[in-house]
N, C-alpha and C. Protein backbone atom coordinates (compact mmCIF):
# COMPACT_ATOMS: atom_id res chain seq x y z
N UNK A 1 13.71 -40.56 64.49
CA UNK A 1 13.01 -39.28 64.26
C UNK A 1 12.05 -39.38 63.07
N UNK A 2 12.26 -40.16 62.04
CA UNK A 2 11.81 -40.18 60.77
C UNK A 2 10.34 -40.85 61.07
N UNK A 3 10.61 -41.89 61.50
CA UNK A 3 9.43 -42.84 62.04
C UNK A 3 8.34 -42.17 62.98
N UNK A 4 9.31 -41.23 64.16
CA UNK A 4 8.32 -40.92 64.79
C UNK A 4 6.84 -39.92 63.52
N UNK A 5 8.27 -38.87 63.17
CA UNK A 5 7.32 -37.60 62.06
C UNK A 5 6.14 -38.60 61.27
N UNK A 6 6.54 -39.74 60.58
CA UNK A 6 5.82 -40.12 59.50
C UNK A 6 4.48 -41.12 60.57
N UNK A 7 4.58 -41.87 61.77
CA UNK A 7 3.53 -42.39 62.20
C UNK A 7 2.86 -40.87 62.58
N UNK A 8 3.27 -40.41 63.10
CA UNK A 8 2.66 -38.84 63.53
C UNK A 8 1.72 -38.40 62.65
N UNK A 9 2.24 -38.33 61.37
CA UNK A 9 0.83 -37.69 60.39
C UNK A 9 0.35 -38.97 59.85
N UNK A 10 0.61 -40.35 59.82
CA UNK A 10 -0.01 -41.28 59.33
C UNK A 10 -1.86 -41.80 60.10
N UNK A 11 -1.13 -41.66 61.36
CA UNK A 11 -2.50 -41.13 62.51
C UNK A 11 -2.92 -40.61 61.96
N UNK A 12 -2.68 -38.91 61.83
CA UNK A 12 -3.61 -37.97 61.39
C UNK A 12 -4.69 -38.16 60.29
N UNK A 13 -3.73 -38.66 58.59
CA UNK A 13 -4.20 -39.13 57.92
C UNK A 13 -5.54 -39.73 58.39
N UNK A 14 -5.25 -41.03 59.28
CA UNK A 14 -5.84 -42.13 59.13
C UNK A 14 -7.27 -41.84 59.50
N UNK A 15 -6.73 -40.69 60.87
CA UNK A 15 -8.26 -40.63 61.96
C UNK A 15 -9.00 -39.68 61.43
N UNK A 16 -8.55 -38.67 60.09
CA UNK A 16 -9.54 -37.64 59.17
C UNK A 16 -10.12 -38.68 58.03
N UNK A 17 -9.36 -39.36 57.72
CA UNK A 17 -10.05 -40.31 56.27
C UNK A 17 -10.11 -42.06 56.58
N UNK A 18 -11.37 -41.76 57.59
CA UNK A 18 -11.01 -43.51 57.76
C UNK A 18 -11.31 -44.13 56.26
N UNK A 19 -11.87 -43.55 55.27
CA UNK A 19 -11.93 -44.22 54.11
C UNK A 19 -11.31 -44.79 53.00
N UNK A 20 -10.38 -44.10 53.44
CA UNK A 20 -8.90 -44.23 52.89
C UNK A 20 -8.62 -45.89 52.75
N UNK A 21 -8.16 -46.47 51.44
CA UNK A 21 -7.58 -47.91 51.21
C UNK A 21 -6.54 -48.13 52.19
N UNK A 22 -6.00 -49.73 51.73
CA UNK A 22 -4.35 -49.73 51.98
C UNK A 22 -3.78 -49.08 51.43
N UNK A 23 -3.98 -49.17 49.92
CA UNK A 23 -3.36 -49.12 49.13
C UNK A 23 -2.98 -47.47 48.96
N UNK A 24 -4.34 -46.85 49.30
CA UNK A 24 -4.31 -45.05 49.14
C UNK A 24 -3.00 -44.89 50.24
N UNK A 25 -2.92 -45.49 51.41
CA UNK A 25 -2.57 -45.01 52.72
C UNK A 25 -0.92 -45.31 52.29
N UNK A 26 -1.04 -46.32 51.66
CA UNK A 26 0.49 -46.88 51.27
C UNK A 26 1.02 -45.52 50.32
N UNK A 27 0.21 -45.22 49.52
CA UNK A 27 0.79 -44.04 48.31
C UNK A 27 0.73 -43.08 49.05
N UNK A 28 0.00 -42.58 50.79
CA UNK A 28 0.26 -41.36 50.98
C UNK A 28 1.74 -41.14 51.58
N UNK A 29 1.69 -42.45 52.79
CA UNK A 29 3.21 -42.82 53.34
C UNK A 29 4.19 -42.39 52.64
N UNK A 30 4.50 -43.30 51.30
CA UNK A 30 5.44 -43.07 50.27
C UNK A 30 5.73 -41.62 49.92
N UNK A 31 4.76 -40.84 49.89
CA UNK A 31 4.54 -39.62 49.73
C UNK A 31 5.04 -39.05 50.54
N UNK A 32 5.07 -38.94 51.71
CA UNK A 32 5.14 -37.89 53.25
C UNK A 32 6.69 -38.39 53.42
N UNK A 33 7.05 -39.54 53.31
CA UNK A 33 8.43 -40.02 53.73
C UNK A 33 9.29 -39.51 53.00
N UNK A 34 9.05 -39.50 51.30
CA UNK A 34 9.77 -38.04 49.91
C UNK A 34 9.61 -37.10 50.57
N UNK A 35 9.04 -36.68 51.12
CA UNK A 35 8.93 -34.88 51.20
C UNK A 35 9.78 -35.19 52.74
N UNK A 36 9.74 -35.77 53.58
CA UNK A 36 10.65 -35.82 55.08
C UNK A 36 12.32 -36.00 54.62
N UNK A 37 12.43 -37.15 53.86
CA UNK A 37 13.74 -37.14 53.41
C UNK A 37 14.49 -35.78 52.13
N UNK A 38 13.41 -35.13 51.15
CA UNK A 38 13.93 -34.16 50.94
C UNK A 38 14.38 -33.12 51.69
N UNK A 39 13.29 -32.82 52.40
CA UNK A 39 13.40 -31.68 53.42
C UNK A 39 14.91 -31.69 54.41
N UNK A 40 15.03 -33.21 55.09
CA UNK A 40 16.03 -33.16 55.50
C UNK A 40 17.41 -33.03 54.77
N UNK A 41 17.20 -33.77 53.54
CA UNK A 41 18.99 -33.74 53.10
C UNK A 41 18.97 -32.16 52.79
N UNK A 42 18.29 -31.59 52.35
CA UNK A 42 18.07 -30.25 51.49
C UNK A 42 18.66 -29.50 52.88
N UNK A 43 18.19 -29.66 54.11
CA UNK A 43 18.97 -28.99 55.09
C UNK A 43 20.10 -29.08 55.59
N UNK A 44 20.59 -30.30 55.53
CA UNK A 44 21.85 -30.70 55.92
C UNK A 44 22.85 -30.39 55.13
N UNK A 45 22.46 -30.55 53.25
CA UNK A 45 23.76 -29.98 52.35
C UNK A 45 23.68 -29.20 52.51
N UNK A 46 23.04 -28.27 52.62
CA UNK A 46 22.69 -26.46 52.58
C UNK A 46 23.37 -25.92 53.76
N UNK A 47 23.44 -26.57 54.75
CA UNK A 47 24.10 -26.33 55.93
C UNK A 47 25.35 -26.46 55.69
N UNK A 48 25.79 -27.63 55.24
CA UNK A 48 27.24 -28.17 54.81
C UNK A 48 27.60 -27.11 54.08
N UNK A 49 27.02 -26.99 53.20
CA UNK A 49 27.40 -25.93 51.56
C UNK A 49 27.71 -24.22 52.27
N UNK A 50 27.03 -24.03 53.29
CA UNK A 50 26.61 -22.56 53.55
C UNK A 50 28.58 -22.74 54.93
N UNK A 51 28.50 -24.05 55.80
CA UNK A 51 30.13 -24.42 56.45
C UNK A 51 31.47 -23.98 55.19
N UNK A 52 31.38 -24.55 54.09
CA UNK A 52 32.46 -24.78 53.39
C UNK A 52 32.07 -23.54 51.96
N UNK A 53 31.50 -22.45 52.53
CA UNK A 53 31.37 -21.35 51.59
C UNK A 53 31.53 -21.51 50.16
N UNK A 54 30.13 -22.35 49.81
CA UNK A 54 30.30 -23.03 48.62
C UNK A 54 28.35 -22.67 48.68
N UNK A 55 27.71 -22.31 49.06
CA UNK A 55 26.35 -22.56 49.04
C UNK A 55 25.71 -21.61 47.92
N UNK A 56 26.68 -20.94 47.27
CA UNK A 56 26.22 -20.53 45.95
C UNK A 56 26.11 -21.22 44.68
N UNK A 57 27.10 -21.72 44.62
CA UNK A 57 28.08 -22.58 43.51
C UNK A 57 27.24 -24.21 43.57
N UNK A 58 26.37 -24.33 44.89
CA UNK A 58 25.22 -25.79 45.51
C UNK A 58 24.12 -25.33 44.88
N UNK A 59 23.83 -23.81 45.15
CA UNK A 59 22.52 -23.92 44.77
C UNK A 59 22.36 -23.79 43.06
N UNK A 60 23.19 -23.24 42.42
CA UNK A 60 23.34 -23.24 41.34
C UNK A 60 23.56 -24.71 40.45
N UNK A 61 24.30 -25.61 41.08
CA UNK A 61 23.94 -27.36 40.56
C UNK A 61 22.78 -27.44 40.94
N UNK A 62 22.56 -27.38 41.70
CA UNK A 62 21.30 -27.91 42.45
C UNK A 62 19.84 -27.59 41.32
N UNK A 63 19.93 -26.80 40.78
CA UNK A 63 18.65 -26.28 39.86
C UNK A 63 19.39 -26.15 39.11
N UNK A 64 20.06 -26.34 38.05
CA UNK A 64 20.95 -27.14 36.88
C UNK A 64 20.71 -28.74 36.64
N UNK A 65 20.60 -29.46 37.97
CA UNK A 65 20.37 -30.73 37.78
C UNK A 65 19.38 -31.03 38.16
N UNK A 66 18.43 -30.41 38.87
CA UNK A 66 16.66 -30.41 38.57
C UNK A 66 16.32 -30.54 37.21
N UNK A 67 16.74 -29.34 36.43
CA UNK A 67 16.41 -29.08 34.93
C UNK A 67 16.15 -31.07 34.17
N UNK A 68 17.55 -31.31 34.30
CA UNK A 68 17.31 -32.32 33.81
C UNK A 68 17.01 -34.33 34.33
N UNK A 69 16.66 -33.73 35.50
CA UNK A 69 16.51 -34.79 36.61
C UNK A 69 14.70 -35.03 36.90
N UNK A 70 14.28 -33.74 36.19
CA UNK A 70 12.81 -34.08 36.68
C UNK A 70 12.13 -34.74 35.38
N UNK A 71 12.70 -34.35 33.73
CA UNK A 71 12.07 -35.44 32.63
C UNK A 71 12.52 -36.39 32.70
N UNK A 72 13.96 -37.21 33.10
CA UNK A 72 14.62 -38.11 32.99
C UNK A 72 14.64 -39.29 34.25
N UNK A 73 14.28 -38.63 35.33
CA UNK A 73 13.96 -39.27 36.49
C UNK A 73 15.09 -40.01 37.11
N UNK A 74 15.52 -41.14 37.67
CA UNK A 74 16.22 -42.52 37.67
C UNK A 74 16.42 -42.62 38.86
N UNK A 75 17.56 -43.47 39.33
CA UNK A 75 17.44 -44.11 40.84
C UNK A 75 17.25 -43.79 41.90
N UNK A 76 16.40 -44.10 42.69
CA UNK A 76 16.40 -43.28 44.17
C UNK A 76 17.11 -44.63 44.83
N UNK A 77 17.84 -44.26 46.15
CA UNK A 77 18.10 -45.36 46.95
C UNK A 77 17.16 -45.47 48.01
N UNK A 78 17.59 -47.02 48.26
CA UNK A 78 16.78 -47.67 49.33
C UNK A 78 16.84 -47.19 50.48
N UNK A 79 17.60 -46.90 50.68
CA UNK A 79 17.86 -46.09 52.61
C UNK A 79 18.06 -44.88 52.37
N UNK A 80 17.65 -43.81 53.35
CA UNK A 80 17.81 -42.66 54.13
C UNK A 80 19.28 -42.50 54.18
N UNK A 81 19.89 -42.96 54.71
CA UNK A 81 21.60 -42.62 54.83
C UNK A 81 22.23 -42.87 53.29
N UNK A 82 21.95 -43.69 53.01
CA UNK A 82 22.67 -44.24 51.25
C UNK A 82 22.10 -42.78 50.51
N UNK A 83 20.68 -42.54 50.53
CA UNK A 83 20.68 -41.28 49.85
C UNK A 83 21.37 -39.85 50.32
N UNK A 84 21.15 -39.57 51.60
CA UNK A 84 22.28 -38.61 52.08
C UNK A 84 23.55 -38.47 52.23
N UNK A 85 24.16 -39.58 51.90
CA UNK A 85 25.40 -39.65 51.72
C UNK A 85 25.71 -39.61 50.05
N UNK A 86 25.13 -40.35 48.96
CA UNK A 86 25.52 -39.94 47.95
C UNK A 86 24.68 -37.89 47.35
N UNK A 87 24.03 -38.09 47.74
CA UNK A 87 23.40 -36.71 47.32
C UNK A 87 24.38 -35.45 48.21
N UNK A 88 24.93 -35.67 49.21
CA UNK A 88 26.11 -35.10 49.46
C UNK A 88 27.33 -35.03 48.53
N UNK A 89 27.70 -36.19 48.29
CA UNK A 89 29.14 -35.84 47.30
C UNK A 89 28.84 -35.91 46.45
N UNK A 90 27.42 -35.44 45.62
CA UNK A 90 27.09 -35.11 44.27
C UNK A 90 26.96 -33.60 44.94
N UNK A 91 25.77 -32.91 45.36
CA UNK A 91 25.54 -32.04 45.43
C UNK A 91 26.54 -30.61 45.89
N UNK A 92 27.70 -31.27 46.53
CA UNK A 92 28.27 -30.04 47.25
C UNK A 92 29.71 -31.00 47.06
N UNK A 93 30.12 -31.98 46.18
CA UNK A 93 31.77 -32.32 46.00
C UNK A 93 31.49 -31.84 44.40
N UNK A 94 30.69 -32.10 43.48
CA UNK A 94 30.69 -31.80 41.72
C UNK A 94 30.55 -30.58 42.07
N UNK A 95 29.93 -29.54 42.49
CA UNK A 95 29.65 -27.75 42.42
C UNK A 95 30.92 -27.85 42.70
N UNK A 96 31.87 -28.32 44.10
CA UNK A 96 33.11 -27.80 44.56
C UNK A 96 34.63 -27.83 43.28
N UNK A 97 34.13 -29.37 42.43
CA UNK A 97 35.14 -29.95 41.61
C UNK A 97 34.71 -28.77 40.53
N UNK A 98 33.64 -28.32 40.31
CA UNK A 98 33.15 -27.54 38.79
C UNK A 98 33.99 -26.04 39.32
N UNK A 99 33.90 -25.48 40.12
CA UNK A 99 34.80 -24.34 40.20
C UNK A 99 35.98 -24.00 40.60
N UNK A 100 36.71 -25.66 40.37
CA UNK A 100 38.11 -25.24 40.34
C UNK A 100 38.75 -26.43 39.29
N UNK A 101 37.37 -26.86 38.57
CA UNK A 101 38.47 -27.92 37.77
C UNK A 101 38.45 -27.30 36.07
N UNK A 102 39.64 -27.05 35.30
CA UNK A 102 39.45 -26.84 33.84
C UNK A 102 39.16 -28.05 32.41
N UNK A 103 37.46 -27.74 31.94
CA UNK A 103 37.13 -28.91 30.96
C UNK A 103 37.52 -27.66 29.87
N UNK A 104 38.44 -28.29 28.85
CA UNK A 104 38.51 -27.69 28.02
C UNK A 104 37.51 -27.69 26.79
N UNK A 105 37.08 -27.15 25.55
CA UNK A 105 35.39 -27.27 25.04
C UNK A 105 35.49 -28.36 24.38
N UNK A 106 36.67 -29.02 23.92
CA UNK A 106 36.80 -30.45 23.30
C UNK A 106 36.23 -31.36 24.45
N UNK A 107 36.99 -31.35 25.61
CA UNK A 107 35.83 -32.09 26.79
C UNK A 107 34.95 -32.21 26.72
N UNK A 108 34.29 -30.77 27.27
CA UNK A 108 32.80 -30.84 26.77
C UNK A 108 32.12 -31.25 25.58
N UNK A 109 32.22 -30.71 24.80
CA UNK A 109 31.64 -31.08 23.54
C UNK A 109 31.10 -32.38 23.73
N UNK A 110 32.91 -33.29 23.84
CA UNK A 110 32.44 -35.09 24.03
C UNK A 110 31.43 -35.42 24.93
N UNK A 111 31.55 -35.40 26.33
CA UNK A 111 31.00 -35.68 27.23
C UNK A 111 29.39 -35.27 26.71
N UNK A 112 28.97 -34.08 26.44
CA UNK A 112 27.98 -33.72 26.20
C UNK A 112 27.27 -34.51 24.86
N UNK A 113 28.26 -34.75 24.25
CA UNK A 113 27.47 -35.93 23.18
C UNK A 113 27.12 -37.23 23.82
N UNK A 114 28.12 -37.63 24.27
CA UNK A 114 28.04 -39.06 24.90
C UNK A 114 26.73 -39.14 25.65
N UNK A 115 26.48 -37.69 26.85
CA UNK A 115 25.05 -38.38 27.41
C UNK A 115 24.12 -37.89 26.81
N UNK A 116 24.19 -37.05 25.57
CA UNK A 116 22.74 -36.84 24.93
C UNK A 116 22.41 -38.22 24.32
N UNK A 117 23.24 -39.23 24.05
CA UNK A 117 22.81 -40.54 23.76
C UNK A 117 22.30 -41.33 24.58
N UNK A 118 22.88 -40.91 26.05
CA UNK A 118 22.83 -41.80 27.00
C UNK A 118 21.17 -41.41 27.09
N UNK A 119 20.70 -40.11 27.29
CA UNK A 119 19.67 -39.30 27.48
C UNK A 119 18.43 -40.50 26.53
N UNK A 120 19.13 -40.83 25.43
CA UNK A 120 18.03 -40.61 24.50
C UNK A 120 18.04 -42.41 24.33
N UNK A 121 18.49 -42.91 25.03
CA UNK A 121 18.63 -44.39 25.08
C UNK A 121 18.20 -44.88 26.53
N UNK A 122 18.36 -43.80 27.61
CA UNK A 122 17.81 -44.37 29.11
C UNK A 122 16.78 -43.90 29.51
N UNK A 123 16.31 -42.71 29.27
CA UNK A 123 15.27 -41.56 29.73
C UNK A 123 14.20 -42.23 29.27
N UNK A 124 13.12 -42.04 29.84
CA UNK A 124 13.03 -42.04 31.14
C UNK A 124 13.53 -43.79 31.99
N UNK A 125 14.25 -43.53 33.57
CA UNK A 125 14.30 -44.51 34.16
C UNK A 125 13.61 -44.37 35.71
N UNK A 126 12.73 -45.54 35.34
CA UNK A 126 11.77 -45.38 36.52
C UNK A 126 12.22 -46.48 37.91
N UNK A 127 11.63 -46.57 38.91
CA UNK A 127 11.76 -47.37 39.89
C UNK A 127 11.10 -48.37 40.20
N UNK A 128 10.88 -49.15 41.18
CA UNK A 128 9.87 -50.21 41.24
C UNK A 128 8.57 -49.58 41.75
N UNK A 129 8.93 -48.68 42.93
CA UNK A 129 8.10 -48.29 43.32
C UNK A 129 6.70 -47.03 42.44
N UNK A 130 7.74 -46.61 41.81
CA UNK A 130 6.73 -45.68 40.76
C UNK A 130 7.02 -45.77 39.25
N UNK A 131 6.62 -46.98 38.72
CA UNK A 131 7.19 -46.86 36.99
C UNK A 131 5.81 -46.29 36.21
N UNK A 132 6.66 -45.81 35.37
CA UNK A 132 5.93 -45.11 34.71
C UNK A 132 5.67 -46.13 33.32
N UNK A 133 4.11 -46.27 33.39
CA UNK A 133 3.58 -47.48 32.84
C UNK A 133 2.97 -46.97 31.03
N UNK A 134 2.82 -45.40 31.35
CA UNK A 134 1.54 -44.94 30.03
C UNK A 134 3.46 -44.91 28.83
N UNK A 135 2.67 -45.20 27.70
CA UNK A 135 3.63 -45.28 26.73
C UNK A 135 3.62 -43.61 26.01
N UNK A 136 2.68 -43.31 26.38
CA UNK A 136 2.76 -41.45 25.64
C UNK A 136 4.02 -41.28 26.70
N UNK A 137 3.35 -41.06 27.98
CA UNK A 137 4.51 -40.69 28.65
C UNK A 137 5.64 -40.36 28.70
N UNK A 138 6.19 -42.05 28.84
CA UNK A 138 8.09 -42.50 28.71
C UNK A 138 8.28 -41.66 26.78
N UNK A 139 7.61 -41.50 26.02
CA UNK A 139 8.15 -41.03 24.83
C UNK A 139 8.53 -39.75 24.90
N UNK A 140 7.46 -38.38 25.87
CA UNK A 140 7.10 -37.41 26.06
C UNK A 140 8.60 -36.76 27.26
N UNK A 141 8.27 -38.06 28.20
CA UNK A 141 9.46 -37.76 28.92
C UNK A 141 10.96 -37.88 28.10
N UNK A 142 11.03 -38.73 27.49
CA UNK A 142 12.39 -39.57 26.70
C UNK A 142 12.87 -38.12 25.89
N UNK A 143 11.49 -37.32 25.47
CA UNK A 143 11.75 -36.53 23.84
C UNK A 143 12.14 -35.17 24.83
N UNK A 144 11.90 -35.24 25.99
CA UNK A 144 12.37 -33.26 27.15
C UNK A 144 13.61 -33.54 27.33
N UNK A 145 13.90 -34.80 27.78
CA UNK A 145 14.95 -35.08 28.90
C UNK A 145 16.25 -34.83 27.41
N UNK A 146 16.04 -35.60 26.25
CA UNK A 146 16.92 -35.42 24.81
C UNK A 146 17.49 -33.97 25.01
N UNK A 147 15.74 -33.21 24.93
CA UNK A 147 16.01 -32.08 24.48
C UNK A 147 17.09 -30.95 25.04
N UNK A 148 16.19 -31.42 26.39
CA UNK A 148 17.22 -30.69 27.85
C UNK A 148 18.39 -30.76 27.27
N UNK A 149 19.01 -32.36 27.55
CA UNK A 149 20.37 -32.34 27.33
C UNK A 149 21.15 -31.79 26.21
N UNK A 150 20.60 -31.58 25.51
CA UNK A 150 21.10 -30.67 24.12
C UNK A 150 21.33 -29.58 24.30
N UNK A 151 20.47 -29.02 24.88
CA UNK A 151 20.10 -27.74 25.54
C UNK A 151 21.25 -27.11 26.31
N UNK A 152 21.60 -28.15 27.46
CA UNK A 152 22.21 -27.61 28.30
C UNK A 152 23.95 -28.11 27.69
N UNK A 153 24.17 -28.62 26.85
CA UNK A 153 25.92 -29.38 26.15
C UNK A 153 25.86 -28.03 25.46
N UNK A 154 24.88 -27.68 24.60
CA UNK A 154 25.23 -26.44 23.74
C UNK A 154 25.16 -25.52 24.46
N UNK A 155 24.43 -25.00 25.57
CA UNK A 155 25.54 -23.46 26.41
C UNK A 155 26.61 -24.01 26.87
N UNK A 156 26.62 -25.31 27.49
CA UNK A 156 28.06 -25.53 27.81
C UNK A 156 29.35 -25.49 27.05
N UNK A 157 29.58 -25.35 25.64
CA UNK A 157 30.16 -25.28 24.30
C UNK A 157 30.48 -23.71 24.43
N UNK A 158 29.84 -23.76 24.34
CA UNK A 158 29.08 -21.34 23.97
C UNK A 158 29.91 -21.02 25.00
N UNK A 159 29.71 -20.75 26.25
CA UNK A 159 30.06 -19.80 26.83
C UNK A 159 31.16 -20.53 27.15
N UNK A 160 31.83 -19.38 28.03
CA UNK A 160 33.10 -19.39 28.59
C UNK A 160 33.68 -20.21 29.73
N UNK A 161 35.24 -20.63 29.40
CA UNK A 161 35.20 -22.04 30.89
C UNK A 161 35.04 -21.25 31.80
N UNK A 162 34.29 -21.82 32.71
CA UNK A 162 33.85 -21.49 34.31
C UNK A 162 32.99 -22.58 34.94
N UNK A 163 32.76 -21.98 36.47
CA UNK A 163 31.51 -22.83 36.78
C UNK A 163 30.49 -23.33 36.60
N UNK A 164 29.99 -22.34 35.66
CA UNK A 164 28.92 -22.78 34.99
C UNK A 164 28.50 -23.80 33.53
N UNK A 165 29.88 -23.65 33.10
CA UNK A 165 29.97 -24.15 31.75
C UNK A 165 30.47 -25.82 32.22
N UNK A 166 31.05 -25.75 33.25
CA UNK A 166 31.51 -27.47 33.84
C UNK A 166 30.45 -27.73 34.68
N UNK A 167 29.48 -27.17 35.23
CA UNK A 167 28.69 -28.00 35.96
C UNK A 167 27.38 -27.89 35.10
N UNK A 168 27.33 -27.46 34.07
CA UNK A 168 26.22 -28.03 33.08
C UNK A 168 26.05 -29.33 32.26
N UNK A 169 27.91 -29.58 31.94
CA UNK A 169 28.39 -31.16 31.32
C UNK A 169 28.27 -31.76 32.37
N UNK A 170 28.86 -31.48 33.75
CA UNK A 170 29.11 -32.53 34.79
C UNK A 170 27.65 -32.64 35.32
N UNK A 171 26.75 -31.88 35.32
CA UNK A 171 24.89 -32.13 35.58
C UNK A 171 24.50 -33.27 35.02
N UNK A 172 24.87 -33.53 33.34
CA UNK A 172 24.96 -34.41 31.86
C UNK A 172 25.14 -36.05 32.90
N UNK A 173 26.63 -35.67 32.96
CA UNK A 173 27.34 -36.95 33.46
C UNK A 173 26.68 -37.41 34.50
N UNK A 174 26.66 -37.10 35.23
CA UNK A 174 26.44 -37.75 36.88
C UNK A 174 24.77 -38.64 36.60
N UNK A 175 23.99 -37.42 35.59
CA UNK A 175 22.27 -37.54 35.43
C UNK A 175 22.11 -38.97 34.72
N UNK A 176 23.04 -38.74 33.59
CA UNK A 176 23.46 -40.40 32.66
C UNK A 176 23.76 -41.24 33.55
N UNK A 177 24.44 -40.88 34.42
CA UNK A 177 24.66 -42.66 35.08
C UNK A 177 23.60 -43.07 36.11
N UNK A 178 22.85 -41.60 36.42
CA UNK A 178 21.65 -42.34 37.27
C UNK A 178 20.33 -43.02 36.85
N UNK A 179 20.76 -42.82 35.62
CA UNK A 179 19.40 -43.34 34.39
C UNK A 179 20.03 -44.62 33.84
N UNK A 180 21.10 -45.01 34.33
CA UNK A 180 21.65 -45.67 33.52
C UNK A 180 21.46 -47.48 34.00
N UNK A 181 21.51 -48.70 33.40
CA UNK A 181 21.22 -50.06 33.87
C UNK A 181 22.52 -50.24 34.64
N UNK A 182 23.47 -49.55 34.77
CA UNK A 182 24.79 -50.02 35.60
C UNK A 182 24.68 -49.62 36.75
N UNK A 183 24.20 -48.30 37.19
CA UNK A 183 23.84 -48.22 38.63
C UNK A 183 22.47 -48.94 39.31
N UNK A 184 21.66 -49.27 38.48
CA UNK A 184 20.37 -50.16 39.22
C UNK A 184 21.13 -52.02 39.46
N UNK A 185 22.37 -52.23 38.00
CA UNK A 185 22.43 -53.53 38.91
C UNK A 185 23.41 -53.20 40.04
N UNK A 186 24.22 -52.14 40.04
CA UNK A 186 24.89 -51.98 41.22
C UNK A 186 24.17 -52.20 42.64
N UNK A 187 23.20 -51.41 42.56
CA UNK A 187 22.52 -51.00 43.67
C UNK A 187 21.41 -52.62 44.06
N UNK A 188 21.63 -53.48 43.29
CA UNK A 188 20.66 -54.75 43.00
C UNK A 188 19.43 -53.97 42.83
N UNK A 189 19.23 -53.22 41.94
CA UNK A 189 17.69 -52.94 42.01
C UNK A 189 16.93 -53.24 40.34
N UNK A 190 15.77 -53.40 40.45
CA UNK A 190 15.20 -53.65 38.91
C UNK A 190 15.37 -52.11 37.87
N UNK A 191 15.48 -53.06 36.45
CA UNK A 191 15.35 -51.78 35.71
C UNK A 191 14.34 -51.62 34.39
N UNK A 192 13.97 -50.83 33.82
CA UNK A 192 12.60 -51.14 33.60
C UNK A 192 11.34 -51.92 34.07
N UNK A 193 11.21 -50.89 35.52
CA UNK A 193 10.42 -51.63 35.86
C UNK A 193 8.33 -51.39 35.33
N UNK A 194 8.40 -50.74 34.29
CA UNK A 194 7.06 -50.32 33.63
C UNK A 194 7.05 -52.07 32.64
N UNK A 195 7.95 -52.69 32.29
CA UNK A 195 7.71 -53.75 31.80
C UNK A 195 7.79 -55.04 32.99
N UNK A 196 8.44 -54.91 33.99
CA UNK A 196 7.97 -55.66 34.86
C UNK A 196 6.32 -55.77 35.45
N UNK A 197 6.50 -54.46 35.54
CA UNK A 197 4.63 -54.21 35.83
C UNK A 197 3.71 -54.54 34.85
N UNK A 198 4.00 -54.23 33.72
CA UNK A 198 3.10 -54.64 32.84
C UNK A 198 2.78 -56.53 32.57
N UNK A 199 3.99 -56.75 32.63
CA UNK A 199 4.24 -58.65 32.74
C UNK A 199 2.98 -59.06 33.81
N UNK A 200 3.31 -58.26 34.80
CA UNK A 200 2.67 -58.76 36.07
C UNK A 200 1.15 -59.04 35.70
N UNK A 201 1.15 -57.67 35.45
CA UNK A 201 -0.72 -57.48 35.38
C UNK A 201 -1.42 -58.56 34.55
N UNK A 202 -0.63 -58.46 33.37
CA UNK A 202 -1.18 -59.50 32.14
C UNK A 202 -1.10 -60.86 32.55
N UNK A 203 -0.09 -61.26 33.36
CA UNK A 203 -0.16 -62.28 34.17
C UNK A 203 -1.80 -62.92 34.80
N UNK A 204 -1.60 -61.71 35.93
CA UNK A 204 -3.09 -61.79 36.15
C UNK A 204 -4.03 -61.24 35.63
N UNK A 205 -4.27 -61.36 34.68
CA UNK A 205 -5.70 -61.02 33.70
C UNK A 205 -5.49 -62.80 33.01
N UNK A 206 -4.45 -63.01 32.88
CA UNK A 206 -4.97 -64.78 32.13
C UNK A 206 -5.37 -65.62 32.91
C-alpha cells in the first residue's frame, strides 16, 4: 500500500516538475514517505488508544513528548513495522504505565536530573539521512531541548503524583534514550552523523 501511495504522487511530482533533480526528487520522496508513515501510525495508535479507553491519557503523552522530541530530535527506524511497533509500546504502553504506576518526587526529581544531563550531553541527535550540519543550530537546538527538560522535571516535582506528573519524567526517560549512542549502536545505525558528513565533504574538496 505504501509503495503504491508514494509511486502515485512521485508520478505526479515528476510529470508537474520535470525539472526537478535526483537529488530534489530524492528529498521530496523522503518527505511524502514521513508524512505516509506518520499519518498511518498516528491512526492505528489512536485507534488502539480510543479500543483500550486510554486515548486521552495517548493524546496527552503524545504532545508532552512532542514538546521535547522536536528540539532534541534522535532515532528514527529503518522500517515501517520497527517504527510502528516501537511507537506503539511507547505511545499507548508509557501513557497506560503513567496512570497507574506511583513515582514518588524523590523518583522524579532523580530521573529528571539524570536526563537533563542526558539532554545536555546528546541533544541534538541527528540521523544519516538528515544531520544537522550548521553549528549555530545543534547549539540552539542543544540550549531548547536543556531547557525543555528542566522545564518539564520541575512541574513534574511541583505538582501532584498523577498522570501527568509521571508522564512528564517518563517523556524525559524514554526521549534520553532516543538521543542517546546506545540505541543507534543497537539499532547498527551511525551517530553523529553531522561529523560524518562533514569528514565526507572535506574529503572531497582535497
Amino acid at each position: 500500500m505504501k509503495k503504491y501511495v508514494l509511486d502515485h504522487c512521485m508520478n505526479f511530482v515528476q510529470k508537474n516538475n520535470p525539472e526537478y533533480s535526483h537529488d530534489k526528487l530524492a528529498e521530496i520522496h523522503y518527505g511524502l514517505e514521513s508524512i505516509y508513515i506518520l499519518i498511518t501510525k498516528t491512526v492505528f495508535i489512536f485507534t488502539i488508544a480510543l479500543l483500550l479507553n486510554v486515548l486521552k491519557e495517548v493524546l496527552i503523552f503524545t504532545l508532552l513528548y512532542n514538546l521535547i522530541r522536536m528540539p532534541s530530535f534522535g532515532l528514527h527506524a529503518t522500517k515501517s513495522w520497527i517504527c510502528l511497533l516501537a511507537s506503539s509500546i511507547i505511545f499507548i504502553g508509557i501513557p497506560f504505565l503513567s496512570s497507574r504506576l506511583f513515582l514518588p518526587v524523590s523518583v522524579r526529581s532523580i530521573l529528571g536530573a539524570i536526563t537533563i544531563l542526558f539532554f545536555y550531553k546528546n541533544a541534538p541527535a541527528d540521523t544519516y539521512k538528515r544531520p544537522i550540519i550548521d553549528q549555530k543550530r545543534r547549539h540552539a537546538y542543544k540550549l531548547v531541548s536543556t531547557l525543555v527538560a528542566i522545564l518539564m522535571s520541575a512541574i513534574s516535582i511541583s505538582i501532584p503524583d498523577g498522570f501527568v506528573a509521571n508522564s512528564l519524567v517518563l517523556t524525559l526517560v524514554v526521549q534520553s534514550f532516543m538521543i542517546s549512542p546506545l540505541i543507534y549502536r543497537i539499532f547498527h545505525l551511525p551517530y553523529n552523523n553531522y561529523k560524518n558528513y562533514l569528514l565526507e565533504n572535506n574529503s572531497l574538496m582535497v
